[in-house]
Structures are given as structure tokens and as C-alpha cells.
PDB file of N, CA and C in Angstrom:
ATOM      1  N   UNK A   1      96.635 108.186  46.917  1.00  0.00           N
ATOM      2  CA  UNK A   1      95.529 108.813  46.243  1.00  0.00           C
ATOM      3  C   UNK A   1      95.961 109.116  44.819  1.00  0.00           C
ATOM      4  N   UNK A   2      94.801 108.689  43.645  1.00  0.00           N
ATOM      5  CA  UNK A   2      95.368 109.195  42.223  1.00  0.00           C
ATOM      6  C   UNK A   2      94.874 109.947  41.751  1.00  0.00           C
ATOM      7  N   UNK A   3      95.530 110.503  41.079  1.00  0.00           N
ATOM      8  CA  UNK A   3      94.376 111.343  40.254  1.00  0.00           C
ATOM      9  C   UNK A   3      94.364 110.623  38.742  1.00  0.00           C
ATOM     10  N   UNK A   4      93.276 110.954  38.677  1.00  0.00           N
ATOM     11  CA  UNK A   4      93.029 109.905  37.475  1.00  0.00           C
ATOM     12  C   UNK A   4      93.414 108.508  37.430  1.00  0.00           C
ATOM     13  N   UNK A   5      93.779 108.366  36.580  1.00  0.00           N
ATOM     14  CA  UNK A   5      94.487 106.429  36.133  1.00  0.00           C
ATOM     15  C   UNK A   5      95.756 106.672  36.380  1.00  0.00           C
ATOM     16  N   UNK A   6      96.589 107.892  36.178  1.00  0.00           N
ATOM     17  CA  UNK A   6      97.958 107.396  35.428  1.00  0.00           C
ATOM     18  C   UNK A   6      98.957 108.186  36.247  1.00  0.00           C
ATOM     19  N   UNK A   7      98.355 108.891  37.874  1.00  0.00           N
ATOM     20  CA  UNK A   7      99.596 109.420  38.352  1.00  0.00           C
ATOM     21  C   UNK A   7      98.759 109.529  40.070  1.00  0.00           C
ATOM     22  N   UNK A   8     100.360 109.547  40.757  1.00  0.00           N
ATOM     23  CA  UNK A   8      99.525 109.832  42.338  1.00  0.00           C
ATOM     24  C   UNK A   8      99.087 111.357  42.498  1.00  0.00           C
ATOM     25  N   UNK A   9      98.458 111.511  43.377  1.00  0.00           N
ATOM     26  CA  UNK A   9      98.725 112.976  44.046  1.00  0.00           C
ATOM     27  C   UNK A   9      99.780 113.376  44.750  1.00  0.00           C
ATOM     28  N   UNK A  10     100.092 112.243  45.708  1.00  0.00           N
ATOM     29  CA  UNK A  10     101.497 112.443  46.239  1.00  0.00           C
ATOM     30  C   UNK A  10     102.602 112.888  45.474  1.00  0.00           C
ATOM     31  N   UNK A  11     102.777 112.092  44.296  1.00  0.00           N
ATOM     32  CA  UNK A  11     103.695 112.366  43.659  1.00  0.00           C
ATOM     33  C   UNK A  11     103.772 113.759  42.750  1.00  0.00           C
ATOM     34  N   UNK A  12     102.476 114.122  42.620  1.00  0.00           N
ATOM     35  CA  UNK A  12     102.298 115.800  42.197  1.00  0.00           C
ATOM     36  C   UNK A  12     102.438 116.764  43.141  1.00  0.00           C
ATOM     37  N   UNK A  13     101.976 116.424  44.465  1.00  0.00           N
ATOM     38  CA  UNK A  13     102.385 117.324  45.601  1.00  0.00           C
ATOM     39  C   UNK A  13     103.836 117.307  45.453  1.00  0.00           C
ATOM     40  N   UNK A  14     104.326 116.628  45.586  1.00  0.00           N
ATOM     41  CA  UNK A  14     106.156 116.583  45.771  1.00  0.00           C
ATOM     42  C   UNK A  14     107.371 117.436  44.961  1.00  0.00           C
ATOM     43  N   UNK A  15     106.114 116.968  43.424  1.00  0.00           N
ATOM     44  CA  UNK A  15     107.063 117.837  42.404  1.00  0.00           C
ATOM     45  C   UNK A  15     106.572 118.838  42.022  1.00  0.00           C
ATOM     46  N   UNK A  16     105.483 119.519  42.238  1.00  0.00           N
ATOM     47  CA  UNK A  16     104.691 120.591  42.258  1.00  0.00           C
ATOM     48  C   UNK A  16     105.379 121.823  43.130  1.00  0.00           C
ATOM     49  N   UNK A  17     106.313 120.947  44.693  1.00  0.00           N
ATOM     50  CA  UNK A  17     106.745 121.691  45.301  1.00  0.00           C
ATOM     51  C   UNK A  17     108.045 121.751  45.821  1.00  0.00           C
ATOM     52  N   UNK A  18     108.625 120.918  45.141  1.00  0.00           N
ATOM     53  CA  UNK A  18     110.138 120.767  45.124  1.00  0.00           C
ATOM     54  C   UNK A  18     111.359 121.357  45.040  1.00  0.00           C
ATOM     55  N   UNK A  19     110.946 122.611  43.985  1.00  0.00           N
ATOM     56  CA  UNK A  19     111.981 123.709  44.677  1.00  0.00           C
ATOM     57  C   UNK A  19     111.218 125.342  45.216  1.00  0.00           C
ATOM     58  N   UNK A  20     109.800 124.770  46.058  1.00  0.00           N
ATOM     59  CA  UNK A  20     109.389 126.342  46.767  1.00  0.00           C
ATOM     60  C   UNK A  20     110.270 126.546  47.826  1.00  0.00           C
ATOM     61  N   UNK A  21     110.130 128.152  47.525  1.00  0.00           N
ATOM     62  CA  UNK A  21     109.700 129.063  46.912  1.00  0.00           C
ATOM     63  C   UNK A  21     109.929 129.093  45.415  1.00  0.00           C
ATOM     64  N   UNK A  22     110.560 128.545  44.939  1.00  0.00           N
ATOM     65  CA  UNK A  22     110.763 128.767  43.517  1.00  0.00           C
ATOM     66  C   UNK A  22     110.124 127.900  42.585  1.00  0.00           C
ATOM     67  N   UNK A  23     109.640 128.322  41.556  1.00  0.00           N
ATOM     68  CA  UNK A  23     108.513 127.406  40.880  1.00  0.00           C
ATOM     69  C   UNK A  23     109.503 126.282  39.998  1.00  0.00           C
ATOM     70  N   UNK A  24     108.638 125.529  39.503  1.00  0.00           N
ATOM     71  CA  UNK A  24     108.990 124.272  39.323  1.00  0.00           C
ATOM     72  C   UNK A  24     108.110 123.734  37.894  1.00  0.00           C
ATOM     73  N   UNK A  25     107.897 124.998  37.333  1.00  0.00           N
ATOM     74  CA  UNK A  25     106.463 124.527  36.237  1.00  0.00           C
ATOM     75  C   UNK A  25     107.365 123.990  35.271  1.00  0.00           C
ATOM     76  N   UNK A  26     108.450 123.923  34.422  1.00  0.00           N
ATOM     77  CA  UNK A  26     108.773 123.021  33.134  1.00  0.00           C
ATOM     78  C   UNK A  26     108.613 121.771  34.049  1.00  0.00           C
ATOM     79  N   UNK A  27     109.403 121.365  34.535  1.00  0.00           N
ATOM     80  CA  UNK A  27     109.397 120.118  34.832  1.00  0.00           C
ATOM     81  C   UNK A  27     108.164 119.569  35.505  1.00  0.00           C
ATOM     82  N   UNK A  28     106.899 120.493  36.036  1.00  0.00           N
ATOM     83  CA  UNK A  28     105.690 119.377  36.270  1.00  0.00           C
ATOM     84  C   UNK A  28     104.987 119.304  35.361  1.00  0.00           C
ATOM     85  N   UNK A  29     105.094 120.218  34.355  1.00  0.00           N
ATOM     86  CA  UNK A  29     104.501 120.206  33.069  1.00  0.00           C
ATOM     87  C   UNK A  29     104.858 119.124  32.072  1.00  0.00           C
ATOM     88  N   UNK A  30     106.357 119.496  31.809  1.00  0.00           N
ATOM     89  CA  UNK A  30     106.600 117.523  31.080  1.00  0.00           C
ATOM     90  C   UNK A  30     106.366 116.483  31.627  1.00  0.00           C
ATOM     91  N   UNK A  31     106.697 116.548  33.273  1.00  0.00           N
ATOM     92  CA  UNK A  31     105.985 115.366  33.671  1.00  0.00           C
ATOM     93  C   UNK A  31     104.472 114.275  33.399  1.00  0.00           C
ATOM     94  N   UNK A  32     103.628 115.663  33.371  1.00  0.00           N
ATOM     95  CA  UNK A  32     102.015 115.447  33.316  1.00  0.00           C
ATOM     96  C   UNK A  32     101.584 115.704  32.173  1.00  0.00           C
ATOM     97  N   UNK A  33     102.342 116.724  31.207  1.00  0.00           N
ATOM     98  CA  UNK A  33     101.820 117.023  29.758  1.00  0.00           C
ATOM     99  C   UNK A  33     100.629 117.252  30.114  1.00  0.00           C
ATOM    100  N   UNK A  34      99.813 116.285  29.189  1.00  0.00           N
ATOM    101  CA  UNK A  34      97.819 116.831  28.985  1.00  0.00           C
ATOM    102  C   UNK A  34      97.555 116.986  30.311  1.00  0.00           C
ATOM    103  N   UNK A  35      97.878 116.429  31.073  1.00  0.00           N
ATOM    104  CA  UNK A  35      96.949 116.327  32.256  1.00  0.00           C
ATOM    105  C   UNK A  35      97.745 117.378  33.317  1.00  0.00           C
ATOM    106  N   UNK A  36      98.619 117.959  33.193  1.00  0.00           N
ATOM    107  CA  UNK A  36      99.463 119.269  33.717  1.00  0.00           C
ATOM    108  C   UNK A  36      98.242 119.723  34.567  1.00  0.00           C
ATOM    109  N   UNK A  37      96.776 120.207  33.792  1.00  0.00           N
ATOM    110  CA  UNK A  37      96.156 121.001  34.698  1.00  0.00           C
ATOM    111  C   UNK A  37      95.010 120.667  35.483  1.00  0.00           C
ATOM    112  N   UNK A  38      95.007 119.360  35.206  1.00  0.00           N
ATOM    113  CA  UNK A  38      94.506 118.796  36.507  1.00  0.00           C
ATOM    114  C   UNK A  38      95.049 118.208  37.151  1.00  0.00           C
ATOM    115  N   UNK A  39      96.164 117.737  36.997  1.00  0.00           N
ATOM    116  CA  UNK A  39      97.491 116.949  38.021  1.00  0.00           C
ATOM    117  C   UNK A  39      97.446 118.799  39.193  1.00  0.00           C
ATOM    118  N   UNK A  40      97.379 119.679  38.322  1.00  0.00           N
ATOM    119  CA  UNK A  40      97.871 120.801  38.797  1.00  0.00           C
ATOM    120  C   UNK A  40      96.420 121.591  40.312  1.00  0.00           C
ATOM    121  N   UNK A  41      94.883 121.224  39.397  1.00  0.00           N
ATOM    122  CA  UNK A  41      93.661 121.317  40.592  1.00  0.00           C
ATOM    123  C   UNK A  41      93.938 120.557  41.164  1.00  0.00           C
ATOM    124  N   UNK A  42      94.739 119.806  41.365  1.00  0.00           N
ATOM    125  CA  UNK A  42      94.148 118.634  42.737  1.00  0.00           C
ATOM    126  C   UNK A  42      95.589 119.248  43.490  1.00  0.00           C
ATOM    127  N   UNK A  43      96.896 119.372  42.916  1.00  0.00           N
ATOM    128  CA  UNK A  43      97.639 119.668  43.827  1.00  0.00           C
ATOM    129  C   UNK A  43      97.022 121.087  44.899  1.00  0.00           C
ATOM    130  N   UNK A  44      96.905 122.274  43.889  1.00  0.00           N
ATOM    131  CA  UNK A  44      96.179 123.227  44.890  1.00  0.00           C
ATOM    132  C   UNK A  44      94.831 123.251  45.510  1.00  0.00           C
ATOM    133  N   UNK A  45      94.541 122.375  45.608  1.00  0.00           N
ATOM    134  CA  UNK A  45      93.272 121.921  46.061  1.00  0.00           C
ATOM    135  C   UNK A  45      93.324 121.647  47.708  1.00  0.00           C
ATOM    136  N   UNK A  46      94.141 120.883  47.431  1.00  0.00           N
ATOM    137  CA  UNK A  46      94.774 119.947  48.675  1.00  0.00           C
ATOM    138  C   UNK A  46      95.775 121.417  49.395  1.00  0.00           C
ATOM    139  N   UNK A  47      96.750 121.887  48.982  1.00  0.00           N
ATOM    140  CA  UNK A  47      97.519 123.019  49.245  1.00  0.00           C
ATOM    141  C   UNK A  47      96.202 124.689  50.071  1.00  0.00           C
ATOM    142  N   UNK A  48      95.325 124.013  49.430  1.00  0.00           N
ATOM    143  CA  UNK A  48      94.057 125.341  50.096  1.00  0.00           C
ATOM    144  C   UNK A  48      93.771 124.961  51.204  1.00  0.00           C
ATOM    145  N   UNK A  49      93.422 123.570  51.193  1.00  0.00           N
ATOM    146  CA  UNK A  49      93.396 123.152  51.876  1.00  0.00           C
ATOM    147  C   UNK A  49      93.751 122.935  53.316  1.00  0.00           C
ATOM    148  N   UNK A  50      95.381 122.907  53.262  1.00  0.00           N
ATOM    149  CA  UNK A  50      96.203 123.013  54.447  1.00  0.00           C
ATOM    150  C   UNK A  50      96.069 124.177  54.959  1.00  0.00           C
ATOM    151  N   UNK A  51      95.933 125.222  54.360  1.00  0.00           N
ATOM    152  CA  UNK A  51      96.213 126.684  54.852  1.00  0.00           C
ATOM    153  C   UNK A  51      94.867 126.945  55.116  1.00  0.00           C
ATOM    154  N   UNK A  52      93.958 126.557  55.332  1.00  0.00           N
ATOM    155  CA  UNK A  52      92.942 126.546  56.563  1.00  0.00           C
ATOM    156  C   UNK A  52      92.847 126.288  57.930  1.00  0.00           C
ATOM    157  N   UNK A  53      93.710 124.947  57.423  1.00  0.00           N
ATOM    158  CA  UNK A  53      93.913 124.629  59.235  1.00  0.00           C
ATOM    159  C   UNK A  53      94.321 125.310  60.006  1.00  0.00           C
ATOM    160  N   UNK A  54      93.913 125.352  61.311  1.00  0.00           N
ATOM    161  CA  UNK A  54      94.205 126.336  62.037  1.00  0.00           C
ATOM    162  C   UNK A  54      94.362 126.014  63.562  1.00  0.00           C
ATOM    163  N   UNK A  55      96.407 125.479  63.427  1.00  0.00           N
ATOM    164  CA  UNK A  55      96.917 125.291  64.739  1.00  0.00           C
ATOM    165  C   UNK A  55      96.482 126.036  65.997  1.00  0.00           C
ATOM    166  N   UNK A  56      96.489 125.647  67.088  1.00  0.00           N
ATOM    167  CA  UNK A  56      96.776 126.494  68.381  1.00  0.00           C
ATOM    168  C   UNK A  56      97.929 127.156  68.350  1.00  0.00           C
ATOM    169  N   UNK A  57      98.250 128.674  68.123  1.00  0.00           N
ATOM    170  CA  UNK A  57      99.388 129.016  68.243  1.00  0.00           C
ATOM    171  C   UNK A  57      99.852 129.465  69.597  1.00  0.00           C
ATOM    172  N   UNK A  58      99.029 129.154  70.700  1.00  0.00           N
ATOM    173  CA  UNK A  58      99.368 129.678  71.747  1.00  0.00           C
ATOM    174  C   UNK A  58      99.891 128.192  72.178  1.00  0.00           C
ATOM    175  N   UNK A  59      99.547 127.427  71.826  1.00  0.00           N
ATOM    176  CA  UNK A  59     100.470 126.064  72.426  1.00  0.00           C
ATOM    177  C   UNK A  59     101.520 125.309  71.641  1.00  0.00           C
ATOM    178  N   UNK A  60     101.177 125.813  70.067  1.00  0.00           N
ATOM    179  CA  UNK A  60     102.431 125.191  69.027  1.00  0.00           C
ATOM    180  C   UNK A  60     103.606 126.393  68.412  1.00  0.00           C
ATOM    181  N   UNK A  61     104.570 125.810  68.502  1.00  0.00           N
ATOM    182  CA  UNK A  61     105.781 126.863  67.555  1.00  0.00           C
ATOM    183  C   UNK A  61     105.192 126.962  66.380  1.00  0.00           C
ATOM    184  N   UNK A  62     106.090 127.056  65.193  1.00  0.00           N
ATOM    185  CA  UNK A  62     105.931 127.377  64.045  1.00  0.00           C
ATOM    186  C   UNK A  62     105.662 125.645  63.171  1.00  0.00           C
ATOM    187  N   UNK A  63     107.213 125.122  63.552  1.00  0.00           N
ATOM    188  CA  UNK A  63     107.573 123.633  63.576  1.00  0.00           C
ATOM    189  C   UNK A  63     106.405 122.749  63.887  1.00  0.00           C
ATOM    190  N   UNK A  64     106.002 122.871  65.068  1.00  0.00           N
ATOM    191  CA  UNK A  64     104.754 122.174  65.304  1.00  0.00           C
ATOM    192  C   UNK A  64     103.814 122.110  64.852  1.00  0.00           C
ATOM    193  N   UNK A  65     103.603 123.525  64.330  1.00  0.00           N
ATOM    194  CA  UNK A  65     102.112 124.025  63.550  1.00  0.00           C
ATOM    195  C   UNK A  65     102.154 123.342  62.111  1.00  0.00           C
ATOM    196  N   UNK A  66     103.648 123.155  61.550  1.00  0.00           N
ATOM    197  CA  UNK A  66     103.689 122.049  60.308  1.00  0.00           C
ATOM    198  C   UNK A  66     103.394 120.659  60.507  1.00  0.00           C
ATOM    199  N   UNK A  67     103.801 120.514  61.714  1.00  0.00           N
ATOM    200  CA  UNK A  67     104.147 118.630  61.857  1.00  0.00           C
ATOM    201  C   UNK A  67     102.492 118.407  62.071  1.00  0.00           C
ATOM    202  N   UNK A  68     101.537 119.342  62.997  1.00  0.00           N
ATOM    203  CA  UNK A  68     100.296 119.044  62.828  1.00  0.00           C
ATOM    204  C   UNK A  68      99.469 119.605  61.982  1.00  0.00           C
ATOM    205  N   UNK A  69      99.636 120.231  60.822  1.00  0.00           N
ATOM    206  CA  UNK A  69      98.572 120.415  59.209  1.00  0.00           C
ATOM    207  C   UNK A  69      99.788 119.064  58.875  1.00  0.00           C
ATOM    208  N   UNK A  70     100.510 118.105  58.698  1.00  0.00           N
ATOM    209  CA  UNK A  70     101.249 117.357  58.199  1.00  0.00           C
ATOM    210  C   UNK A  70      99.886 116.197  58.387  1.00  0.00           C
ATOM    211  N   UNK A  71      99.891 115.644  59.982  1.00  0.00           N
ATOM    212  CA  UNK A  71      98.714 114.962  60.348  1.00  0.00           C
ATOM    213  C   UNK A  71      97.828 115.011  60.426  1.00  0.00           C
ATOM    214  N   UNK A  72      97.202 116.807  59.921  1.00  0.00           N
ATOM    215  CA  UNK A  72      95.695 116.783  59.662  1.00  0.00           C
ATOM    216  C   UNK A  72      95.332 116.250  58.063  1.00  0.00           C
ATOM    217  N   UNK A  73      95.975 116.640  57.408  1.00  0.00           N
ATOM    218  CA  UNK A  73      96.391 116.297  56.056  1.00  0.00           C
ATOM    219  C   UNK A  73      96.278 114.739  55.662  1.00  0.00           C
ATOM    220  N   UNK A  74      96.738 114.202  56.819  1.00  0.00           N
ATOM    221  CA  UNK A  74      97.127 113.006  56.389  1.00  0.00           C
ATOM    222  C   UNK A  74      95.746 112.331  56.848  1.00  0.00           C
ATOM    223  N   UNK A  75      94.999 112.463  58.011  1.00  0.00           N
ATOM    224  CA  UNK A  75      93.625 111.631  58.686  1.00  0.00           C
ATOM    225  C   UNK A  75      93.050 112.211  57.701  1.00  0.00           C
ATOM    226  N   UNK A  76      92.873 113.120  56.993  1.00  0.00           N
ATOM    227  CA  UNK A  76      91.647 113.432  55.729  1.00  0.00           C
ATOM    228  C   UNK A  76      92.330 112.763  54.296  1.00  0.00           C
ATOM    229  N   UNK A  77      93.748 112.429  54.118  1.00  0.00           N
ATOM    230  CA  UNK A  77      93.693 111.836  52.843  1.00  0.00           C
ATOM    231  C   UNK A  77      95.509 110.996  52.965  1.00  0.00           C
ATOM    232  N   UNK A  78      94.471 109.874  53.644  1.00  0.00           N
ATOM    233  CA  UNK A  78      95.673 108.825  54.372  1.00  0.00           C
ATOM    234  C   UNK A  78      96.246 107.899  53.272  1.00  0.00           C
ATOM    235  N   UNK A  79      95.928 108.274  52.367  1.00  0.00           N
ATOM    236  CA  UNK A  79      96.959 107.719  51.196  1.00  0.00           C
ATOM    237  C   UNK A  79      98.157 108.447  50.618  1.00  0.00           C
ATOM    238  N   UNK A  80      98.128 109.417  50.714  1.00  0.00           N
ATOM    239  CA  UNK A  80      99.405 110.760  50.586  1.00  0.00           C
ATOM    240  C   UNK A  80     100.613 110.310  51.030  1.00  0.00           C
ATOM    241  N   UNK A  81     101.931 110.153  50.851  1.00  0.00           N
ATOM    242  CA  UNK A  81     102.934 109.659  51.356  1.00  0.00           C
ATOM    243  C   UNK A  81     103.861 110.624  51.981  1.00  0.00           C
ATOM    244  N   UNK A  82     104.558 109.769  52.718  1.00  0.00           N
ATOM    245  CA  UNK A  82     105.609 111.161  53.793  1.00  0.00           C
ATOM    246  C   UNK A  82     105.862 112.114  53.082  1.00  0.00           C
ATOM    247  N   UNK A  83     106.759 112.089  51.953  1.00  0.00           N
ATOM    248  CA  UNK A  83     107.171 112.974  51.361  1.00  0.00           C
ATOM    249  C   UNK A  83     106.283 114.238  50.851  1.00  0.00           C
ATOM    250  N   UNK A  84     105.698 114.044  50.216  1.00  0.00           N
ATOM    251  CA  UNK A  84     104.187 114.660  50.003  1.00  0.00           C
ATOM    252  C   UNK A  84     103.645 115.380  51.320  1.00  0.00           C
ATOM    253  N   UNK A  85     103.455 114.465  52.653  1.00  0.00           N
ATOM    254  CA  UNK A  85     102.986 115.286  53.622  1.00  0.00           C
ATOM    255  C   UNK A  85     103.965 115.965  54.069  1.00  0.00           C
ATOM    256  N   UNK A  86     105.421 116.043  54.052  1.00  0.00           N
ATOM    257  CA  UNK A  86     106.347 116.826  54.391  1.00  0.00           C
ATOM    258  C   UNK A  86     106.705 118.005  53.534  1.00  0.00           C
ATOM    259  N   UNK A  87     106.458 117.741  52.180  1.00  0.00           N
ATOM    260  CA  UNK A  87     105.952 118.727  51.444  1.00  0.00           C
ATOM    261  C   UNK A  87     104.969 120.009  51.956  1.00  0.00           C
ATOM    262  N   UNK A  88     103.705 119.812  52.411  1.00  0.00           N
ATOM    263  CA  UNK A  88     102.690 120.396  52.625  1.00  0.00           C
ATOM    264  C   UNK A  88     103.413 120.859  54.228  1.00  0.00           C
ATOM    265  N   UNK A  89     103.115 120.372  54.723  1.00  0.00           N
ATOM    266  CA  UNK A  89     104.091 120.951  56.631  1.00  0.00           C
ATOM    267  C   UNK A  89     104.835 121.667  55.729  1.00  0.00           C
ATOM    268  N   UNK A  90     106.471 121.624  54.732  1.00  0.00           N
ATOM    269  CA  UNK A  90     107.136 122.741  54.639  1.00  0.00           C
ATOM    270  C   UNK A  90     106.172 124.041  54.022  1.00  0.00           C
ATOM    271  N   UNK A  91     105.642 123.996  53.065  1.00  0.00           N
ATOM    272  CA  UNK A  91     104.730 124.995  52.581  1.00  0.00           C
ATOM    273  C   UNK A  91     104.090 125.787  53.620  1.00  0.00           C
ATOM    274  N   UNK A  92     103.428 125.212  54.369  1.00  0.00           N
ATOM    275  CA  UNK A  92     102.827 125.762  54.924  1.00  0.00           C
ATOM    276  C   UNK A  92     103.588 126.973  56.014  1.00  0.00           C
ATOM    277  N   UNK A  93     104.670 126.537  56.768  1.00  0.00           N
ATOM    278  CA  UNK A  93     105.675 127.000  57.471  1.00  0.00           C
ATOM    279  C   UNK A  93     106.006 127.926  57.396  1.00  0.00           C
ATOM    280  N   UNK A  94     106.101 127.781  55.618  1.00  0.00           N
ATOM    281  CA  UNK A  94     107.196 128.966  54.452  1.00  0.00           C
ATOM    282  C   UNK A  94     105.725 130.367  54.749  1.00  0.00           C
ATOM    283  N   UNK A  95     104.891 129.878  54.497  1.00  0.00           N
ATOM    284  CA  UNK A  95     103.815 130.952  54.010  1.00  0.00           C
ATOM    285  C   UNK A  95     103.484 131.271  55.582  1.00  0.00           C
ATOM    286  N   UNK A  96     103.633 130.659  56.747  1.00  0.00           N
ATOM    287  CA  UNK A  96     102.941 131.478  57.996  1.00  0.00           C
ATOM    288  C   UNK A  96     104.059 132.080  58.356  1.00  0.00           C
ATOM    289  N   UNK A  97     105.224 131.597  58.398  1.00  0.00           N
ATOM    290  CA  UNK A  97     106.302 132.535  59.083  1.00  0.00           C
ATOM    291  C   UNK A  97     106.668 134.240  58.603  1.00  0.00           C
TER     292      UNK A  97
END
């Protein structure tokens, strides 16, 4: 999935979240320059996204509850790449635990 012409989403999910908890803004900012803040809506877009879903916690761990917002994530925007969806599963993990 791109955003715009000139970059993936995947690849903004990834570096958007690459060292959370700890932010990461010089470096997605030079990355994307002008387009920083919409490289930046679509990453949290997608990131609101996940944190809607809403595992069974009476049948999934914590682990599980990532690996499936990983694959809900992915049947709604099946162009996203592992990394990226492993991205989003860790996020999500970080913020329910």
C-alpha cells in the first residue's frame, strides 16, 4: 500500500515505530521531509485502527491477541508487509499489557 507516489505505508509503519516506546521523529521526518505529515496520517490511521480490534481475551494470551490484530490488519490491508504487520502486533501488545 502507498501513500502517495513516492513511499509505502509499510515502510512508514516500520520506521514510524522502530524504536517504540521511544520516538523516532528526526529520522521519519528526514526520511519523508514534505510529506512527514501525511506519511505520518496514514501511519496513525492504520495504528487507530488496530487498537480497536477487539481479541477474545478469554481465549487469547496477550501474544495471541498481537499475532491476531497482526491478521486482522493484514485481511483489511493485504499489501502491508511482515515487518510492518509485526510492527503493529508489537504496538499493540506494548499498549494492552
Amino acid at each position: 500500500m502507498t501513500l502517495g507516489d513516492d513511499f509505502s505505508l509499510s515502510d512508514a509503519i516500520a520506521l514510524y515505530l522502530k524504536r517504540y516506546p521511544g520516538k523516532n521523529d528526526e529520522e521519519f521526518n528526514a526520511q519523508y521531509g514534505s510529506a512527514s505529515d501525511s506519511a505520518l496520517a496514514g501511519v496513525k490511521s492504520i495504528l487507530r485502527e488496530a487498537m480497536q480490534i477487539e481479541p477474545d481475551w478469554d481465549r487469547l494470551s496477550l501474544n495471541e491477541a498481537g499475532d491476531y490484530v497482526e491478521s486482522v490488519i493484514h485481511d483489511r490491508y493485504p499489501d502491508l508487509n511482515a515487518k510492518a504487520l509485526e510492527a503493529i502486533g508489537n504496538y499493540y501488545t506494548f499498549l494492552m499489557r
